[in-house]
N, C-alpha and C. Protein backbone atom coordinates (compact mmCIF):
# COMPACT_ATOMS: atom_id res chain seq x y z
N UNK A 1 34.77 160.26 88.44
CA UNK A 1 35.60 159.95 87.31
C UNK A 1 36.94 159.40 87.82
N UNK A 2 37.47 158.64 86.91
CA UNK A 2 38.77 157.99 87.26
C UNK A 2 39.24 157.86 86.34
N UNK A 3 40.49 158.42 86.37
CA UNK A 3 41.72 158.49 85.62
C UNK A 3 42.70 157.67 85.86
N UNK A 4 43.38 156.93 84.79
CA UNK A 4 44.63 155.83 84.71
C UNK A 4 45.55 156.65 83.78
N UNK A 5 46.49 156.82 85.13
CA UNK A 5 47.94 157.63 84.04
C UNK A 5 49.01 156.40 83.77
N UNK A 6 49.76 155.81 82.46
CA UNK A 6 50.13 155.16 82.39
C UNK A 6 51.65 155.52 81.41
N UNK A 7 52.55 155.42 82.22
CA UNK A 7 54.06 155.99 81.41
C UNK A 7 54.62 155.21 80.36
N UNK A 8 54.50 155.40 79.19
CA UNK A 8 55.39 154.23 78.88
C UNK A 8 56.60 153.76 79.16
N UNK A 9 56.87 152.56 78.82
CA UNK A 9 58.01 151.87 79.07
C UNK A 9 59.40 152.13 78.73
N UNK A 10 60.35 151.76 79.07
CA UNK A 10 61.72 151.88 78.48
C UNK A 10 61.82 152.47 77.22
N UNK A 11 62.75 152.78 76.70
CA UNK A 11 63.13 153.56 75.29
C UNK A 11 64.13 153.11 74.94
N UNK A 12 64.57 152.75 73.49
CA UNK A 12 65.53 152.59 72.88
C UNK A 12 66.43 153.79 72.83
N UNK A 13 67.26 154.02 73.76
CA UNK A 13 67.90 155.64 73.66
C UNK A 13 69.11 155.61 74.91
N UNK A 14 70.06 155.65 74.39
CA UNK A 14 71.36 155.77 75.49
C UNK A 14 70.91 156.61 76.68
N UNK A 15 71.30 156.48 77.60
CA UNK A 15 71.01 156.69 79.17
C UNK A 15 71.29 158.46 78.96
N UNK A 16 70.92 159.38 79.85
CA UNK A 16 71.07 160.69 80.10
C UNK A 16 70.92 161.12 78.53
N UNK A 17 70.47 160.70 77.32
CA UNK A 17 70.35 161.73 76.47
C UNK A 17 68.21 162.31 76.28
N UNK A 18 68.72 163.93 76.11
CA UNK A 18 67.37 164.33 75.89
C UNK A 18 66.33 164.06 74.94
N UNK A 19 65.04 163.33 75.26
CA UNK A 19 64.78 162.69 73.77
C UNK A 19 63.05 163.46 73.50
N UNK A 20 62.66 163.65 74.80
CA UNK A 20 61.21 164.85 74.77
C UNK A 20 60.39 164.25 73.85
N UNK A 21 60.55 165.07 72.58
CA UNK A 21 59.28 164.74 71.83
C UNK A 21 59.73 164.11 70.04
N UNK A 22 60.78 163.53 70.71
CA UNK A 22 61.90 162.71 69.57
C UNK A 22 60.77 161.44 69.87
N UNK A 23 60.65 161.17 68.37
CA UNK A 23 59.66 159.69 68.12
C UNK A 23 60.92 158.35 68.42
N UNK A 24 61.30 158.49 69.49
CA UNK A 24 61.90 157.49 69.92
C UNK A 24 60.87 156.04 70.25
N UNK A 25 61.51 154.64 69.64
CA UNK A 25 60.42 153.65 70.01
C UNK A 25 60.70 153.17 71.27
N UNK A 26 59.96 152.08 71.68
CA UNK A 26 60.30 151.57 73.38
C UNK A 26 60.86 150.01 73.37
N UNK A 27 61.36 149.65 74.36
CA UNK A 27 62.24 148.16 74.16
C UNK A 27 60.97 147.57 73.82
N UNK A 28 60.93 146.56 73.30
CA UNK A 28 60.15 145.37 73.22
C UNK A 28 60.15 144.60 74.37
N UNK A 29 60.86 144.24 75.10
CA UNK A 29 61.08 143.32 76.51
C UNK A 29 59.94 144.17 77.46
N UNK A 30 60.69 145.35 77.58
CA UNK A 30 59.88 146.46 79.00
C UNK A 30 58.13 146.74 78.31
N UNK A 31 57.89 146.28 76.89
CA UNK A 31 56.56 146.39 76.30
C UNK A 31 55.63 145.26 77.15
N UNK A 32 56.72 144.06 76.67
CA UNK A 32 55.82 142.58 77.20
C UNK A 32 55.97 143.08 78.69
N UNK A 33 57.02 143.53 79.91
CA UNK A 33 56.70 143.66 81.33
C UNK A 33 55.48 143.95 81.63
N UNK A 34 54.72 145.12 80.84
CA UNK A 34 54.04 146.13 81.55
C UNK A 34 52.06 145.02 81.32
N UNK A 35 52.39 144.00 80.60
CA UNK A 35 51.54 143.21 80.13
C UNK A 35 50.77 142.88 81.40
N UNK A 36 51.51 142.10 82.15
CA UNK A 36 50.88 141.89 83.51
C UNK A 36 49.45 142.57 84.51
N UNK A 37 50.36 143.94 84.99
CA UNK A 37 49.82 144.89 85.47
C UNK A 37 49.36 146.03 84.76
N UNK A 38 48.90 145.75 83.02
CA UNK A 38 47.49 146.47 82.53
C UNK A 38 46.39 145.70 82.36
N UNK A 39 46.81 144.24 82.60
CA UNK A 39 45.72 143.04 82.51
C UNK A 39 44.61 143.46 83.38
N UNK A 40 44.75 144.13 84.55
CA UNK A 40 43.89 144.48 85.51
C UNK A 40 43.14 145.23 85.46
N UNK A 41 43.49 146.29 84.47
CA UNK A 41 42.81 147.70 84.35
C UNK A 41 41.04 147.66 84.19
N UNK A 42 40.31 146.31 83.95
CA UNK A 42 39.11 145.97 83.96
C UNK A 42 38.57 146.95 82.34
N UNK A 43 37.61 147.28 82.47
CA UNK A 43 36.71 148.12 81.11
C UNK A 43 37.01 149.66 81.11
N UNK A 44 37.28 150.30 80.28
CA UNK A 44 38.08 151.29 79.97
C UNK A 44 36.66 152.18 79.39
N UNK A 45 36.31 153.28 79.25
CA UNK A 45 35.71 154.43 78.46
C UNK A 45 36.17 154.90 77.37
N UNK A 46 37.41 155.01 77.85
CA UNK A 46 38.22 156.13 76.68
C UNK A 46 39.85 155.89 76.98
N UNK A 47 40.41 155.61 76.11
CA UNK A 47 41.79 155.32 75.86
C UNK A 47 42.57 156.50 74.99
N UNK A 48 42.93 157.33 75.86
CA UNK A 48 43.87 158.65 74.84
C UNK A 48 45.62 158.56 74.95
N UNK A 49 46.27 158.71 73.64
CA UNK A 49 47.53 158.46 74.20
C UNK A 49 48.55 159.64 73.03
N UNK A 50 49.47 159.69 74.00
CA UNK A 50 50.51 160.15 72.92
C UNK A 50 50.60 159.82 71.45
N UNK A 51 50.79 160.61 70.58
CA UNK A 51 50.62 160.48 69.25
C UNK A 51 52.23 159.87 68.81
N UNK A 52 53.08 159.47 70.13
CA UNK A 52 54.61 159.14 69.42
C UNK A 52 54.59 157.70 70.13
N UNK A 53 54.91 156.64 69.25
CA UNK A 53 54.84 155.49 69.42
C UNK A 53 55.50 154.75 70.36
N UNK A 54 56.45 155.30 71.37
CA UNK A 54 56.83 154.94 72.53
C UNK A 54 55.17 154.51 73.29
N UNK A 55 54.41 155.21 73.10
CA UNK A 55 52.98 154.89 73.92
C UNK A 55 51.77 154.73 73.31
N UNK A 56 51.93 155.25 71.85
CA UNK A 56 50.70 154.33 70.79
C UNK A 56 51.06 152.22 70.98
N UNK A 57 52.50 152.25 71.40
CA UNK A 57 52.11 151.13 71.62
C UNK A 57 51.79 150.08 72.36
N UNK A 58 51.81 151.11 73.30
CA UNK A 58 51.22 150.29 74.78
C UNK A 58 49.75 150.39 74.79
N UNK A 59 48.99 151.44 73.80
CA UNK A 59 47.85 151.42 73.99
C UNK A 59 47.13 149.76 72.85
N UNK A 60 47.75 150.14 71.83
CA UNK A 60 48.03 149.08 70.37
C UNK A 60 48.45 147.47 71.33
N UNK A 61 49.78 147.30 71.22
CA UNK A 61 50.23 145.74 71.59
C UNK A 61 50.04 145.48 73.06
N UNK A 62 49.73 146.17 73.94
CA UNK A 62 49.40 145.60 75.35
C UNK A 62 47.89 145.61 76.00
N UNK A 63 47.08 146.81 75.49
CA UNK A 63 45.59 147.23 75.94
C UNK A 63 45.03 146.57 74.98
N UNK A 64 45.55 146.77 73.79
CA UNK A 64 44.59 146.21 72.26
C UNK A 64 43.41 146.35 72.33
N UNK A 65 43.26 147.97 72.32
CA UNK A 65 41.91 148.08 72.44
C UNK A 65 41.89 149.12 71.49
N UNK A 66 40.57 149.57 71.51
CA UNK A 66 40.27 151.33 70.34
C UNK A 66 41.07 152.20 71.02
N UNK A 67 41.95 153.39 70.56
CA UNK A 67 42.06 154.55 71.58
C UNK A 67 42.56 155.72 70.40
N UNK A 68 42.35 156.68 71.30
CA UNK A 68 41.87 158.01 70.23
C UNK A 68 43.97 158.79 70.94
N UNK A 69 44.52 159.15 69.76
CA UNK A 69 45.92 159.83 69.57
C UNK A 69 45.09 161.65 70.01
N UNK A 70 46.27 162.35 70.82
CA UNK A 70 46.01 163.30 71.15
C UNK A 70 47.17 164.10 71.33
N UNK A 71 47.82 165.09 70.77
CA UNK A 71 49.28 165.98 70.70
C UNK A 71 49.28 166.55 72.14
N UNK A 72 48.15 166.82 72.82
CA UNK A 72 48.46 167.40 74.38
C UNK A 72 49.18 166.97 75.30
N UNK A 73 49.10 165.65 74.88
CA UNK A 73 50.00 164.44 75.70
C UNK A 73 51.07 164.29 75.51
N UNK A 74 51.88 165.14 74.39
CA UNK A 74 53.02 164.98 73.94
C UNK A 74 54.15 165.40 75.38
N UNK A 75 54.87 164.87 75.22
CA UNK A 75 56.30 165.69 76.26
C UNK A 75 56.82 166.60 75.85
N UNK A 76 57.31 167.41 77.08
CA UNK A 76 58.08 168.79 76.75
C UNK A 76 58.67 168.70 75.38
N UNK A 77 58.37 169.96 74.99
CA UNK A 77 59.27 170.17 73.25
C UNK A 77 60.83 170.71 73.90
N UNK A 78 61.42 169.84 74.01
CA UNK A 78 62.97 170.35 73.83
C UNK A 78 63.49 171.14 72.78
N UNK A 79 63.13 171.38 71.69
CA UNK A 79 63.51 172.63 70.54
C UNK A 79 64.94 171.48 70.46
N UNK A 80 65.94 172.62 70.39
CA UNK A 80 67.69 172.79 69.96
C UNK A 80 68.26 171.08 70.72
N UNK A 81 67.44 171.06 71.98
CA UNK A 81 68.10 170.08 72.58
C UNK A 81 67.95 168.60 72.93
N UNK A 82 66.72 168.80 71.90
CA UNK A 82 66.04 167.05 71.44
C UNK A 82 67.79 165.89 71.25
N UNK A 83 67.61 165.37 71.86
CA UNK A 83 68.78 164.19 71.28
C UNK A 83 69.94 164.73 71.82
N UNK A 84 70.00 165.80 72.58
CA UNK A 84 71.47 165.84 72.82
C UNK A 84 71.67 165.10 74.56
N UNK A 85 72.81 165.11 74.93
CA UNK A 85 73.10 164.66 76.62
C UNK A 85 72.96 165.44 77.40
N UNK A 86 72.06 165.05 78.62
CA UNK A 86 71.44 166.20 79.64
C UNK A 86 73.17 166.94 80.21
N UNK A 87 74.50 166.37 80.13
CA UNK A 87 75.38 167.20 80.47
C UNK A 87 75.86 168.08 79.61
N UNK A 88 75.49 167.80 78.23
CA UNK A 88 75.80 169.00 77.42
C UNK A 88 74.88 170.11 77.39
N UNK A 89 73.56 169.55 77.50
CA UNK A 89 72.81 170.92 77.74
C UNK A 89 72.94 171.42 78.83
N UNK A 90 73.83 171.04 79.79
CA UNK A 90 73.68 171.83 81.39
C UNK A 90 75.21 172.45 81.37
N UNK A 91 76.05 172.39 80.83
CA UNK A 91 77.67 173.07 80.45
C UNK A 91 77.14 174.77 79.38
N UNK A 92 75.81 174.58 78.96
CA UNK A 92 75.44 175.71 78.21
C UNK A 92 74.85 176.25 78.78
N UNK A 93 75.15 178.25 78.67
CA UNK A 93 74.79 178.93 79.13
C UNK A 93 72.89 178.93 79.45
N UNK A 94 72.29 178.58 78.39
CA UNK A 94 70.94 178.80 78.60
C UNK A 94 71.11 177.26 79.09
N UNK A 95 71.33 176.46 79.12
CA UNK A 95 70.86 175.29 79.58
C UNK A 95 71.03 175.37 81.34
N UNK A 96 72.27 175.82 81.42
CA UNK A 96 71.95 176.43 82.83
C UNK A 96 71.04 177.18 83.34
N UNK A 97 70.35 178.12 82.70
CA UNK A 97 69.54 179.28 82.75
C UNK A 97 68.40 178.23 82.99
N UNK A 98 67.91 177.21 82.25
CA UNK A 98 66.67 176.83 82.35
C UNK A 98 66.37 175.77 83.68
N UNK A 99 67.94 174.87 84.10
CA UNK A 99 67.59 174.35 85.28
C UNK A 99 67.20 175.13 86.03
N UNK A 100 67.58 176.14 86.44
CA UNK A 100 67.66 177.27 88.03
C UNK A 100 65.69 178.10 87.62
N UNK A 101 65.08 178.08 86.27
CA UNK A 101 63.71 178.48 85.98
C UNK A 101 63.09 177.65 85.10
N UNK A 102 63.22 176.61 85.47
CA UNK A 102 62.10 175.25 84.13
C UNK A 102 61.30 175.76 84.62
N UNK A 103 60.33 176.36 85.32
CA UNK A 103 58.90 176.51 85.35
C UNK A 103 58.60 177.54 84.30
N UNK A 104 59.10 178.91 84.01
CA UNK A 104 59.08 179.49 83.16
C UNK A 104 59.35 179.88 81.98
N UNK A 105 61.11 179.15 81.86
CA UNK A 105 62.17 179.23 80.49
C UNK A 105 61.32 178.06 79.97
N UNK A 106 62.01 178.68 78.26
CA UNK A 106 61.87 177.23 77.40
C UNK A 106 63.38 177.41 76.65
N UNK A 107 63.40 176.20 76.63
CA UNK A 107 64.71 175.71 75.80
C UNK A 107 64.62 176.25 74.59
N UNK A 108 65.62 176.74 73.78
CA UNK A 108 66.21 177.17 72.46
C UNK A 108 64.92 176.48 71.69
N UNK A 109 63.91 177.06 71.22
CA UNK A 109 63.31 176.86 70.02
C UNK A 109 62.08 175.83 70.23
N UNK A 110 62.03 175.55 71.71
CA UNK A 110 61.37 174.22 72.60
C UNK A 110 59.91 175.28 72.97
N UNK A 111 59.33 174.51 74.36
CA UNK A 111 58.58 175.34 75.29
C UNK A 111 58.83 174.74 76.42
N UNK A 112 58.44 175.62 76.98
CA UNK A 112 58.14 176.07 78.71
C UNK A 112 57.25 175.39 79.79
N UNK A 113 57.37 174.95 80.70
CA UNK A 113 56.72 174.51 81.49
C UNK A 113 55.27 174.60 81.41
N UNK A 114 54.93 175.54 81.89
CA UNK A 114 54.19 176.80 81.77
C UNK A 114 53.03 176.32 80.26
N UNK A 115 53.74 176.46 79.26
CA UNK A 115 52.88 175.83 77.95
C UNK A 115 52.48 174.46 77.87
N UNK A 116 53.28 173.52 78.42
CA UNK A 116 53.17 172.13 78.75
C UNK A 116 51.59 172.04 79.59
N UNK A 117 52.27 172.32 80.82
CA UNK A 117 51.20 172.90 81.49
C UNK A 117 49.49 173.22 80.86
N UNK A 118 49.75 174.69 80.58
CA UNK A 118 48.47 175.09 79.52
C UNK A 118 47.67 173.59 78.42
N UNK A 119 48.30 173.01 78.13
CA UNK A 119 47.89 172.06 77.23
C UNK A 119 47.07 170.77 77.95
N UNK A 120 48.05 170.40 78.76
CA UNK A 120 47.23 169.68 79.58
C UNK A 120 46.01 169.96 80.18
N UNK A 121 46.31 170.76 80.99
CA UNK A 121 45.12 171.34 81.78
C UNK A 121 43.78 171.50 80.22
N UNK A 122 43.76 172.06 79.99
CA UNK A 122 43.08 172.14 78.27
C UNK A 122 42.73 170.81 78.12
N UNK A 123 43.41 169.62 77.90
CA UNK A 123 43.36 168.49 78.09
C UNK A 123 42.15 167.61 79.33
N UNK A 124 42.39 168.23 80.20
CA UNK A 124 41.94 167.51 81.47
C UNK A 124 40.53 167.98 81.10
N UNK A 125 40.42 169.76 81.00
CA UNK A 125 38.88 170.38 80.99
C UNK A 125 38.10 169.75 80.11
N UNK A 126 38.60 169.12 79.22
CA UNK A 126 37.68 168.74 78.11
C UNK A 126 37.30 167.11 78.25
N UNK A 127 38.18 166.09 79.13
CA UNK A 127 37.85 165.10 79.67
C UNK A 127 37.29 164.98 80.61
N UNK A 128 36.93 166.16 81.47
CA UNK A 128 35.80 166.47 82.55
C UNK A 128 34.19 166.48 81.76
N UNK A 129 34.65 167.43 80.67
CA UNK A 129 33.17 167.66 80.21
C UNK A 129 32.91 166.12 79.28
N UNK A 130 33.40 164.93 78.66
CA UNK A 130 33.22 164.45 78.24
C UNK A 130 31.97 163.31 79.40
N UNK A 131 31.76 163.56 80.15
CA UNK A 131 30.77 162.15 81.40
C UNK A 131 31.37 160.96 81.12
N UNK A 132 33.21 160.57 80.46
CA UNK A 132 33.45 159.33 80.84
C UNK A 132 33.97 159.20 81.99
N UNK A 133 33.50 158.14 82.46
CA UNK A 133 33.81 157.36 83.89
C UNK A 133 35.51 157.45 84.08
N UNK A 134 35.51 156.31 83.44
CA UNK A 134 37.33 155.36 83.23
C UNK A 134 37.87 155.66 82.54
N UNK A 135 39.16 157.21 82.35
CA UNK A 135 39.62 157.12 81.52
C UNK A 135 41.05 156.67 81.73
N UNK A 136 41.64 156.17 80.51
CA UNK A 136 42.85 156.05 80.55
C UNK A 136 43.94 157.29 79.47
N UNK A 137 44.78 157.58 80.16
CA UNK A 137 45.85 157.90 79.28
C UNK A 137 47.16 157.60 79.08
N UNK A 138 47.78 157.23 78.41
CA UNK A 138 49.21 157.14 78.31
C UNK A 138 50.52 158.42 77.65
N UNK A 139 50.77 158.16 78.57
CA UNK A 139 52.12 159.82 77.89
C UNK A 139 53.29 159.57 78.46
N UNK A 140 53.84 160.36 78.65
CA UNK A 140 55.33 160.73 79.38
C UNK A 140 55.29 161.22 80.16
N UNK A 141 56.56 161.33 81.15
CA UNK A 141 56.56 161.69 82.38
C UNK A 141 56.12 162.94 82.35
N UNK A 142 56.38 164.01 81.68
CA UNK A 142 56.13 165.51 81.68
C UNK A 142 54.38 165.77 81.83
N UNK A 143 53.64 165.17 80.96
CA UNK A 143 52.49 165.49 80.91
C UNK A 143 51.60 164.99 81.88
N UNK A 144 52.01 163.94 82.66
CA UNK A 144 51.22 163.22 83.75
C UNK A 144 51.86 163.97 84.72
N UNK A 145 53.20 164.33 84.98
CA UNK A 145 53.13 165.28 86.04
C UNK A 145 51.94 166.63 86.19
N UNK A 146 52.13 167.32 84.98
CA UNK A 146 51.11 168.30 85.07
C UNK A 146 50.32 168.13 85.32
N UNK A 147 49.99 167.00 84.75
CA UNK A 147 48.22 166.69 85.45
C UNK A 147 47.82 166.09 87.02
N UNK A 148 49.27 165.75 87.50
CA UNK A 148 49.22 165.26 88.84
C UNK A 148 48.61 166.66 89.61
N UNK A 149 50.04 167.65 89.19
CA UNK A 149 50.03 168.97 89.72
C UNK A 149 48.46 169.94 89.04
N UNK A 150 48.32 169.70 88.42
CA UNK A 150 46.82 170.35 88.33
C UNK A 150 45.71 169.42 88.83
N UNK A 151 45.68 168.21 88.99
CA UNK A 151 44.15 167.89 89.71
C UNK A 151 44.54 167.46 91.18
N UNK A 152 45.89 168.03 91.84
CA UNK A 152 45.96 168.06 93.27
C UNK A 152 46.08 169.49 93.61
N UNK A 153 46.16 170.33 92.54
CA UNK A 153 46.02 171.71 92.99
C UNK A 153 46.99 171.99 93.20
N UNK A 154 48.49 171.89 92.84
CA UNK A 154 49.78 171.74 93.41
C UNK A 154 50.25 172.78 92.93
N UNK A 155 51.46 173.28 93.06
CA UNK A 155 52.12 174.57 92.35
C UNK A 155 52.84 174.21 91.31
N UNK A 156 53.23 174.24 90.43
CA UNK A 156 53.93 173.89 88.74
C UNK A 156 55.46 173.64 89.72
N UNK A 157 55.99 174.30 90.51
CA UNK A 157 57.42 174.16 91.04
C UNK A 157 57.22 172.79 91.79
N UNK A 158 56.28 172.24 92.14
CA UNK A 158 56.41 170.63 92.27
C UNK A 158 56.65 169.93 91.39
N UNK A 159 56.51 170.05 90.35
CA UNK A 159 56.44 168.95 88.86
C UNK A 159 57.72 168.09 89.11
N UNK A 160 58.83 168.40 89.43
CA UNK A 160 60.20 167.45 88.98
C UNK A 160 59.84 166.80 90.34
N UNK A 161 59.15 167.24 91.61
CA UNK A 161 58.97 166.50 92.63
C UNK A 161 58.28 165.10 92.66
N UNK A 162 57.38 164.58 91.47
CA UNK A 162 56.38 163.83 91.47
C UNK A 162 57.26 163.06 90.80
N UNK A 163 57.19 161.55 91.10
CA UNK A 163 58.05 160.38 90.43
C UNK A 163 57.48 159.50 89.56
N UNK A 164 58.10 159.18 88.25
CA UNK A 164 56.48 158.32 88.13
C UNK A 164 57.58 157.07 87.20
N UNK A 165 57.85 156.48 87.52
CA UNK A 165 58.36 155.11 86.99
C UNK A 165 58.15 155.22 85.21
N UNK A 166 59.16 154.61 85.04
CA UNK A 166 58.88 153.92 83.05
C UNK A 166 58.02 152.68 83.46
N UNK A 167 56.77 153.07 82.65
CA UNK A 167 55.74 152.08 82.69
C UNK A 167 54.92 151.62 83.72
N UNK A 168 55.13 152.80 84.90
CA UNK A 168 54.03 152.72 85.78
C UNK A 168 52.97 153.24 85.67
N UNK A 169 52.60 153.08 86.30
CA UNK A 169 50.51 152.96 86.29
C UNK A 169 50.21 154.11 87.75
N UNK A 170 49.39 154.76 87.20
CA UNK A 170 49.19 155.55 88.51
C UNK A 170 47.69 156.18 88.13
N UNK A 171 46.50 156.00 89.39
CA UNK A 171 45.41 155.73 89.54
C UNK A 171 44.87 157.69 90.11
N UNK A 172 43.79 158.03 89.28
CA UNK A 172 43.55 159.43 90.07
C UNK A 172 41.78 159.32 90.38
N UNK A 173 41.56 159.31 91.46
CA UNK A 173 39.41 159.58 91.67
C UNK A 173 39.41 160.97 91.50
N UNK A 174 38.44 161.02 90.96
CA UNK A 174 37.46 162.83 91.66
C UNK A 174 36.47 162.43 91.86
């Protein structure tokens, strides 16, 4: 099986603010970039993507193909701190609290690594049992990390370690 993790692109959203699972849309410019290098992706099985249109529309205006919406794929739920600036949540007491334990804390009213985590993985088991070949997914950085860190067997305290570009493409075999 082979998996295509695919980030979406740029966001309409001032620099350093928290936007998680805020239906923020994506530039139009960084939409047409990513045109190029999905041209390649050859015949697809299954196309699953975030249910928030930053990446329904990369599956929609760039793949233009069928693909099935899925909430597992969503990004961390920030709760309290959706939309605010990563320096205001880090001047607050719990916001401090959660840099020094993101694997375990969840933000004010949000979730936890840890649940992110759980979902995915949940996610992955059930695209194992499906016998498609080629799948693709599109999400956010949060949820393709997990899945980096769960189908390399990695420890959850790697997750902020794994890099993954706006609108890169990143290829997994088993």
């Amino acid at each position: 099986m082979e998996i295509i993790f695919i980030r979406h692109p740029r966001v309409i959203i001032d620099e350093g603010i928290c936007y998680g699972q805020s239906d923020i849309d994506c530039c139009d410019e960084a939409l047409r970039e990513m045109e190029d290098s999905l041209s390649e992706l050859g015949e697809l099985d299954l196309i699953v993507t975030s249910p928030l249109r930053r990446c329904i529309r990369v599956a929609s205006e760039v793949l233009k193909r069928p693909f099935k919406t899925d909430h597992r794929l969503l990004e961390l739920n920030f709760g309290e701190w959706e939309l605010k600036s990563w320096d205001e949540i880090y001047q607050d007491r719990q916001g401090k609290f959660w840099f020094e334990n993101y694997d375990t804390a969840a933000p004010p009213g949000g979730e936890s690594l840890t649940e992110l985590h759980a979902r995915v993985e949940d996610l992955l088991r059930n695209l194992e049992m499906s016998q498609k070949q080629k799948i693709c997914l599109i999400a956010h950085a949060g949820p393709i990390r997990s899945a980096i860190v769960h189908l390399n067997r990695l420890p959850l305290t790697d997750f902020f370690s794994i890099s993954i570009p706006m609108g890169g493409v990143l290829r997994f075999r088993r």
